[in-house]
N, C-alpha and C. Protein backbone atom coordinates (compact mmCIF):
# COMPACT_ATOMS: atom_id res chain seq x y z
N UNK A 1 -19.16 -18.10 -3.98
CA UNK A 1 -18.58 -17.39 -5.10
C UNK A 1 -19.65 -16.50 -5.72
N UNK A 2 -19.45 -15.03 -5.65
CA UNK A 2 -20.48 -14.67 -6.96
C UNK A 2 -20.32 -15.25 -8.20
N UNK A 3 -21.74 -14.86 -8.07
CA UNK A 3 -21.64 -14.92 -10.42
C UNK A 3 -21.98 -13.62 -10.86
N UNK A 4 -21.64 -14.03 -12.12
CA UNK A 4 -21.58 -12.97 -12.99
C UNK A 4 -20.26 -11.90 -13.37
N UNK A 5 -19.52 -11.81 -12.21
CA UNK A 5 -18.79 -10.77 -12.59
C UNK A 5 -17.45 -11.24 -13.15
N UNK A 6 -16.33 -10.47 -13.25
CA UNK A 6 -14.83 -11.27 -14.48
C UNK A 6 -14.01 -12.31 -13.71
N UNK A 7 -14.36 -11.46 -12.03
CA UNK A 7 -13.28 -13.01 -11.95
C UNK A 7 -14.39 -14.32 -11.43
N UNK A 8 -15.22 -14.10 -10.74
CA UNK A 8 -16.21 -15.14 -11.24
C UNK A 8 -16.18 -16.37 -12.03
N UNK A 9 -16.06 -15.73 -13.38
CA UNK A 9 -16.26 -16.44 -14.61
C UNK A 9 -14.92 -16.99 -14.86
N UNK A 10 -13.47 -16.88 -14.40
CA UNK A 10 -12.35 -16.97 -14.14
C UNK A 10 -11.58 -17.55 -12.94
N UNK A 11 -12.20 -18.40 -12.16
CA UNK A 11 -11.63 -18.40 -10.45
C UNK A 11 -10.14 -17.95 -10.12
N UNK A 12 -9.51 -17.44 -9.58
CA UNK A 12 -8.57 -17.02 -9.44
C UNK A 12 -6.85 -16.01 -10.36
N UNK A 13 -8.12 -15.59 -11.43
CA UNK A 13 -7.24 -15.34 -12.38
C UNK A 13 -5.99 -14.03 -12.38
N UNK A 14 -6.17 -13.09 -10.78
CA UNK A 14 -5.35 -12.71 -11.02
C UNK A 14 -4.28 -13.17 -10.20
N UNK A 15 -4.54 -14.48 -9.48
CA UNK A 15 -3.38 -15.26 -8.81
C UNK A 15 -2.84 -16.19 -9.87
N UNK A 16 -4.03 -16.81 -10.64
CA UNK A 16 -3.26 -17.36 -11.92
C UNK A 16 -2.21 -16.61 -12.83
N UNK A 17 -2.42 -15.28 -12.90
CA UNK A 17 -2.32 -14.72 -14.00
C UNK A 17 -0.44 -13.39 -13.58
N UNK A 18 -0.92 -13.74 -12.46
CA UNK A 18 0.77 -13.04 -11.54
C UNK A 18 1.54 -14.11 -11.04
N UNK A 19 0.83 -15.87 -11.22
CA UNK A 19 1.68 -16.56 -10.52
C UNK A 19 1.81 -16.45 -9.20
N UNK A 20 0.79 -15.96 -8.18
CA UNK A 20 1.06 -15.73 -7.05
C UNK A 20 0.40 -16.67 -5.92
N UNK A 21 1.35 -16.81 -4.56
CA UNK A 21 0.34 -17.35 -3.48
C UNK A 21 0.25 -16.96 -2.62
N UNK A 22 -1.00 -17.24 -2.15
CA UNK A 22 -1.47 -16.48 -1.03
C UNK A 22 -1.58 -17.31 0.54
N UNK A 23 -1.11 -17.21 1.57
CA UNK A 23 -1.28 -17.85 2.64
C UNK A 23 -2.69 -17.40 3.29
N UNK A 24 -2.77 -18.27 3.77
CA UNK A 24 -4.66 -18.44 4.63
C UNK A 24 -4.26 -17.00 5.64
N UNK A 25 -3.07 -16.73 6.53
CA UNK A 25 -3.35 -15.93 7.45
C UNK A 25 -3.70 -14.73 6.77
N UNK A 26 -3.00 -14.06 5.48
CA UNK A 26 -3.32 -12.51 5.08
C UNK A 26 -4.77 -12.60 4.00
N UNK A 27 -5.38 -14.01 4.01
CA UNK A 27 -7.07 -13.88 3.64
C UNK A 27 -7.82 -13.14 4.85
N UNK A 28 -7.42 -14.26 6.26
CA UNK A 28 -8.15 -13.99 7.05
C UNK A 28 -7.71 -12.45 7.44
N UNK A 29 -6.97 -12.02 7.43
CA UNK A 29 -6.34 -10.74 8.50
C UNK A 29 -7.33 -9.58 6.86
N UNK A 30 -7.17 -9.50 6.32
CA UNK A 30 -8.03 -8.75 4.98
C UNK A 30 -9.44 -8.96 5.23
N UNK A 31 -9.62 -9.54 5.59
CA UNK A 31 -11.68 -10.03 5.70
C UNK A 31 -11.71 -9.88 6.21
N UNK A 32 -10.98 -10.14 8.21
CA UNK A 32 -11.47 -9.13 9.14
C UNK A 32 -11.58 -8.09 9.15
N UNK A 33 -10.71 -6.90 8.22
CA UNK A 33 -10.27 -5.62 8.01
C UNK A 33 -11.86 -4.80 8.41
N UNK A 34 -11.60 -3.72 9.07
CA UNK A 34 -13.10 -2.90 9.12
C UNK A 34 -13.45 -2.98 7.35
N UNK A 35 -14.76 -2.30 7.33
CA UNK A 35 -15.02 -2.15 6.05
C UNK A 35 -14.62 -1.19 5.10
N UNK A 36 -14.39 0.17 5.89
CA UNK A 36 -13.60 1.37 5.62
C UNK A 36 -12.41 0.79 4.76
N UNK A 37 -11.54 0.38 5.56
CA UNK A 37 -10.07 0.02 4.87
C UNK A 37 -10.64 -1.23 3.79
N UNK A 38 -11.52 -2.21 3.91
CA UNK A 38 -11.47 -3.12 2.21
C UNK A 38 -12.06 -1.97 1.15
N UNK A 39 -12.71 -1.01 1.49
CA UNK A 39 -13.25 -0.07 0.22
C UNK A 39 -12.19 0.35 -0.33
N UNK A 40 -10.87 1.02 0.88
CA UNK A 40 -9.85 2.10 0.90
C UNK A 40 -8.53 0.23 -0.23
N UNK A 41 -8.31 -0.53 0.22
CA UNK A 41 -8.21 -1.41 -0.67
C UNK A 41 -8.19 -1.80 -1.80
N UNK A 42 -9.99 -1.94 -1.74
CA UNK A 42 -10.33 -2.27 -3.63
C UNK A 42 -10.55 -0.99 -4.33
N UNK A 43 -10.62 -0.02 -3.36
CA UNK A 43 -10.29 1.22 -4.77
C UNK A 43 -8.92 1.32 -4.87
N UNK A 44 -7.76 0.70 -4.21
CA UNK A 44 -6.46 0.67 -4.94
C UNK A 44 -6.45 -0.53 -6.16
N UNK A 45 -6.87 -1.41 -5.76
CA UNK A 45 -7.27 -2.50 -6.57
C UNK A 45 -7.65 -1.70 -8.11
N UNK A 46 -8.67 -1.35 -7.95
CA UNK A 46 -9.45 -0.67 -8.90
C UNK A 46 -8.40 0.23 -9.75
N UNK A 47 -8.22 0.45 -9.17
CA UNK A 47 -6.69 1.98 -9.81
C UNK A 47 -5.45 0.89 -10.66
N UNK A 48 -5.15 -0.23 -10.03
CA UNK A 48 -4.29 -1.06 -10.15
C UNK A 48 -4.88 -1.72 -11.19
N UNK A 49 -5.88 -2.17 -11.78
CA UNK A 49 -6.50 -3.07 -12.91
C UNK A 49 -6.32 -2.36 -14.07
N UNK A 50 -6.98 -1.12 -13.41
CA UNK A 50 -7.50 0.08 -14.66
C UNK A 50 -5.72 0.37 -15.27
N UNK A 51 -4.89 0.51 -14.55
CA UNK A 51 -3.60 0.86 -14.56
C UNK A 51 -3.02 -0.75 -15.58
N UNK A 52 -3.29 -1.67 -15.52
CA UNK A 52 -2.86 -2.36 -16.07
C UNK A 52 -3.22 -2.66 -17.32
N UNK A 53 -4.76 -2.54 -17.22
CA UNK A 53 -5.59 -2.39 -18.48
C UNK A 53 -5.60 -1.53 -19.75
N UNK A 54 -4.69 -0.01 -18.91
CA UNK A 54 -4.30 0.97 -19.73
C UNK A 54 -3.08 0.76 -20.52
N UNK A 55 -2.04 0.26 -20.02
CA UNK A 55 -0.49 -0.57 -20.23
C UNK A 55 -0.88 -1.08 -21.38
N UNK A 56 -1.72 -2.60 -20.95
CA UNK A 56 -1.41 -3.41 -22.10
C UNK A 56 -2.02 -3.06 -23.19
N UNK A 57 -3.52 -1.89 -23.46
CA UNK A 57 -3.85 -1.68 -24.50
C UNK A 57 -2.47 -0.93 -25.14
N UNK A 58 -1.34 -0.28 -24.47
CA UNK A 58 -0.98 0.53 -25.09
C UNK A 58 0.31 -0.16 -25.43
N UNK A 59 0.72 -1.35 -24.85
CA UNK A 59 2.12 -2.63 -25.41
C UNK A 59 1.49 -3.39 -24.90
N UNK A 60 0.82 -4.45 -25.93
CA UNK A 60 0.46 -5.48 -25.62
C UNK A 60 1.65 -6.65 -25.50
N UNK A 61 1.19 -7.62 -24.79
CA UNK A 61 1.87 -9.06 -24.70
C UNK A 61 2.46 -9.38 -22.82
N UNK A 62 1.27 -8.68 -21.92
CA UNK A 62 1.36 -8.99 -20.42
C UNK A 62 0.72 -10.59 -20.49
N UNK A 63 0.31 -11.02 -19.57
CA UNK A 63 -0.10 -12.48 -19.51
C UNK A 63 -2.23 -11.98 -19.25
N UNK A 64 -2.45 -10.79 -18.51
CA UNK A 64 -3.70 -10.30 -18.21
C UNK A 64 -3.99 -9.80 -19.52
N UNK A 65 -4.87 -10.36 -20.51
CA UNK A 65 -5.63 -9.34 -21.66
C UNK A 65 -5.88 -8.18 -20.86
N UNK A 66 -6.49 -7.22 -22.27
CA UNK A 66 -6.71 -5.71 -21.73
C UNK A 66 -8.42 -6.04 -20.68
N UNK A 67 -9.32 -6.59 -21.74
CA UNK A 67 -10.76 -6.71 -21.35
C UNK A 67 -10.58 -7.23 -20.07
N UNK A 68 -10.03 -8.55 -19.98
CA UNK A 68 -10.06 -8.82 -18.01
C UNK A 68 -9.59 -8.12 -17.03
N UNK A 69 -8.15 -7.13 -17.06
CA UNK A 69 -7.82 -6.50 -16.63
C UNK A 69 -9.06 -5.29 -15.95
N UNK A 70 -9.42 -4.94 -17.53
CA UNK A 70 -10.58 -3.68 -17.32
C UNK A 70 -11.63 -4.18 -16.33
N UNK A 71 -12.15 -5.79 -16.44
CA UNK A 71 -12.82 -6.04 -15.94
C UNK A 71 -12.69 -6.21 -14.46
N UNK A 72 -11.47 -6.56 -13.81
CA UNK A 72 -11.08 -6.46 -12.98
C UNK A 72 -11.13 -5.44 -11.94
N UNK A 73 -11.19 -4.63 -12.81
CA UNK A 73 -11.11 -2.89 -12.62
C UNK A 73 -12.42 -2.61 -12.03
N UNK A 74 -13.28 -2.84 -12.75
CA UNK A 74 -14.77 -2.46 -12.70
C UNK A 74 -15.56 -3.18 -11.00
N UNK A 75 -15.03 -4.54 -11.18
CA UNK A 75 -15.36 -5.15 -10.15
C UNK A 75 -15.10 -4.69 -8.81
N UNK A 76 -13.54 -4.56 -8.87
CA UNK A 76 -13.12 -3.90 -7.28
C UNK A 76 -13.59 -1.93 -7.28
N UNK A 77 -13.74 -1.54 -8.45
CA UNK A 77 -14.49 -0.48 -8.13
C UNK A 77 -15.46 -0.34 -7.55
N UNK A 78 -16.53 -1.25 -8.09
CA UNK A 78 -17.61 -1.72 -6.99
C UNK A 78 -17.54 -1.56 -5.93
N UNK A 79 -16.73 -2.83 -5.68
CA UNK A 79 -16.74 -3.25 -4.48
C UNK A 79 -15.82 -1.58 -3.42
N UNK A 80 -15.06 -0.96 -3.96
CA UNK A 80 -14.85 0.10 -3.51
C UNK A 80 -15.90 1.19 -3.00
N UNK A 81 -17.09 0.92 -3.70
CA UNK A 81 -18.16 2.35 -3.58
C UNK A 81 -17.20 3.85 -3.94
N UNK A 82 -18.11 4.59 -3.17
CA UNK A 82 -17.34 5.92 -3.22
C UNK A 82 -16.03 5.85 -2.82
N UNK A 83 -15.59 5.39 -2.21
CA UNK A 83 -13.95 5.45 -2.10
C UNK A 83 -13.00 5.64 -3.36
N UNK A 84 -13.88 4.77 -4.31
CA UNK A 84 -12.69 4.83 -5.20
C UNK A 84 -12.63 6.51 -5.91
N UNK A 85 -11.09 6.75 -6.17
CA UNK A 85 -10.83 7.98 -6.63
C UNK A 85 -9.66 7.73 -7.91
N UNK A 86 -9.41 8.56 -8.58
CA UNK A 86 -8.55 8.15 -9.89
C UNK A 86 -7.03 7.66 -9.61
N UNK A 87 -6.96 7.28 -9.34
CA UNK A 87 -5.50 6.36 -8.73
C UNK A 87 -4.45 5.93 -9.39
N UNK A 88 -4.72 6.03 -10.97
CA UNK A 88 -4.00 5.13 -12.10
C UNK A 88 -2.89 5.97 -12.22
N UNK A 89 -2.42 6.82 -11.85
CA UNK A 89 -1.20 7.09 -12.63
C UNK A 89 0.02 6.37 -11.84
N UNK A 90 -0.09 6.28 -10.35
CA UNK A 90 0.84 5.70 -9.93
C UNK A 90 1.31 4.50 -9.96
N UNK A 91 -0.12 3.61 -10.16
CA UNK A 91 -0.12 2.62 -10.58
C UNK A 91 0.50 2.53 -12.23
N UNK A 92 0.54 3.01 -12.95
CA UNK A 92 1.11 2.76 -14.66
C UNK A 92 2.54 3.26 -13.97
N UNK A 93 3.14 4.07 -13.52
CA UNK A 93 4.37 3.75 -13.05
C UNK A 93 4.99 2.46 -12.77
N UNK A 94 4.24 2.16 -11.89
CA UNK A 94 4.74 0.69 -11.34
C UNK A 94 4.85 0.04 -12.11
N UNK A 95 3.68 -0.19 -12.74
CA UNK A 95 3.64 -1.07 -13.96
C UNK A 95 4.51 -0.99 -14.84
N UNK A 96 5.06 0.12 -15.38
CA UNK A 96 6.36 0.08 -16.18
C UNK A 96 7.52 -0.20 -15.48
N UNK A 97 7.71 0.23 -14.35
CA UNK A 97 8.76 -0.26 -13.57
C UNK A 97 8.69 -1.74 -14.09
N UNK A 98 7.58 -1.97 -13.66
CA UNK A 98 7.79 -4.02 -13.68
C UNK A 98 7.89 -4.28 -15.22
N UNK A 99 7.71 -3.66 -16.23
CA UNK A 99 7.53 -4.34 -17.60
C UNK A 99 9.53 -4.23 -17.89
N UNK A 100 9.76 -2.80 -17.39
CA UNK A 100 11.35 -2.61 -17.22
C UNK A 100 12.27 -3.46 -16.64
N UNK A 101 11.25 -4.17 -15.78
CA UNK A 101 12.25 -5.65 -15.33
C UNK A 101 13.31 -4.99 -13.92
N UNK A 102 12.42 -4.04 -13.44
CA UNK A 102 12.74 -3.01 -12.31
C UNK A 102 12.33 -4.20 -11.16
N UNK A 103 13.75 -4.57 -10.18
CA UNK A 103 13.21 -6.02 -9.45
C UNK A 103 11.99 -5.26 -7.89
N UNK A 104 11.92 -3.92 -7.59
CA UNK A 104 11.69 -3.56 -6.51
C UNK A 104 10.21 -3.41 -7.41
N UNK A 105 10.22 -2.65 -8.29
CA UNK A 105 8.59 -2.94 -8.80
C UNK A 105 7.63 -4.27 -8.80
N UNK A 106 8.53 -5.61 -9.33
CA UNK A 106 8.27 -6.32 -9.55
C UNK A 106 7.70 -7.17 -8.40
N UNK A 107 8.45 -6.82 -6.99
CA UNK A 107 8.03 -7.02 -5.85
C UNK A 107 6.82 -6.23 -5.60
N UNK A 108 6.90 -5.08 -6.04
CA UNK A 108 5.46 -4.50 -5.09
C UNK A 108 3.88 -5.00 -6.27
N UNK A 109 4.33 -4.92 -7.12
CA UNK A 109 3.42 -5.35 -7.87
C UNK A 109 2.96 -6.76 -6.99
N UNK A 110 3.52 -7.52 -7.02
CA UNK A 110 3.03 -8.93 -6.60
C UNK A 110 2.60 -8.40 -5.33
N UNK A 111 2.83 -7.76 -4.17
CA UNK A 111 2.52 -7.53 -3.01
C UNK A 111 0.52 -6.63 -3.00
N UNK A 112 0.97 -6.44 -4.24
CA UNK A 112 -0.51 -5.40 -4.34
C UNK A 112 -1.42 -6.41 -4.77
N UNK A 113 -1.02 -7.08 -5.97
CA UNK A 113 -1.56 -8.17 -6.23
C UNK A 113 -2.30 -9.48 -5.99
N UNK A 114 -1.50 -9.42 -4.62
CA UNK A 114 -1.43 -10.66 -3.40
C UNK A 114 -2.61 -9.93 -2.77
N UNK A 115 -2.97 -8.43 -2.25
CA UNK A 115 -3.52 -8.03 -1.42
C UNK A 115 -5.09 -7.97 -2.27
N UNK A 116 -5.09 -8.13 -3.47
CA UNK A 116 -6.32 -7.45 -3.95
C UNK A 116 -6.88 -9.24 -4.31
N UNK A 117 -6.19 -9.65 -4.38
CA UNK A 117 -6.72 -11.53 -4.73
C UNK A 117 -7.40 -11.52 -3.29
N UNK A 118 -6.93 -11.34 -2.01
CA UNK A 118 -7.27 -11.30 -0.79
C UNK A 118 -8.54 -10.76 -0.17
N UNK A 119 -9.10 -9.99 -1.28
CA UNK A 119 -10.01 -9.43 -1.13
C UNK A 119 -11.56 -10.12 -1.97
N UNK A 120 -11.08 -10.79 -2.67
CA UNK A 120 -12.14 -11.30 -3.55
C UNK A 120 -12.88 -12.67 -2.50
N UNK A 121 -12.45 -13.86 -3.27
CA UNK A 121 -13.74 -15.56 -2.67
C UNK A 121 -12.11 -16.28 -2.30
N UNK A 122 -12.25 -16.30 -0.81
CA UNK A 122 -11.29 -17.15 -0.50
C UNK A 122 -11.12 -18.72 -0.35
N UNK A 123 -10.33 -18.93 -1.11
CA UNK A 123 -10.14 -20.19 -1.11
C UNK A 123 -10.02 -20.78 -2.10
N UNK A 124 -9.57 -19.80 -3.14
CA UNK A 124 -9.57 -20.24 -4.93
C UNK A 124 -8.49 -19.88 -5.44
């Protein structure tokens, strides 16, 4: 596990925090991934935090505070390097889709969700 960084200090909080599970095969099939595609990944990740982080400062009462969210953000940016590029608007779509109680959002959200937990310390 690293230390230091938000989910770190949190083990699994955005599987806690979407209610989601993850099966062992789409850990392993994500960690084999070349490295290209986990950057191309956690800079969706990254877009997807920041996107959530932007939401709830602006209607609060999601289950993710704004600060972990952000933090979330920061982390898979990282871990993105240069890949990452400004990504959030499509992501705050979605996100309202899902706050709208839109059931096809609500699915992809968890599907993105599922994919970016996949990317972090498996097995938490």
């Amino acid at each position: 596990m690293r230390r230091g960084g938000a989910i770190a200090s949190r083990p699994g909080i955005a599987a806690r925090c979407l209610r989601l599970v993850l099966g062992p095969g789409l850990i392993a099939l994500i960690l084999a991934a070349p490295q290209a595609a986990r950057a191309e990944t956690a800079a969706e990740c990254a877009a997807f935090w920041r996107a959530v982080a932007a939401e709830q400062r602006a209607m609060p009462g999601f289950d993710v505070p704004p600060d972990d969210a952000a933090a979330l953000a920061a982390e898979f940016a990282a871990l993105a390097g240069t890949v990452a590029r400004d990504r959030v608007g499509g992501y705050r779509l979605l996100y309202r889709g899902l706050v709208d109680g839109d059931r096809q959002s609500t699915d992809l959200f968890s599907r993105i969700a599922e994919r970016c937990d996949a990317l972090l310390a498996p097995g938490r």
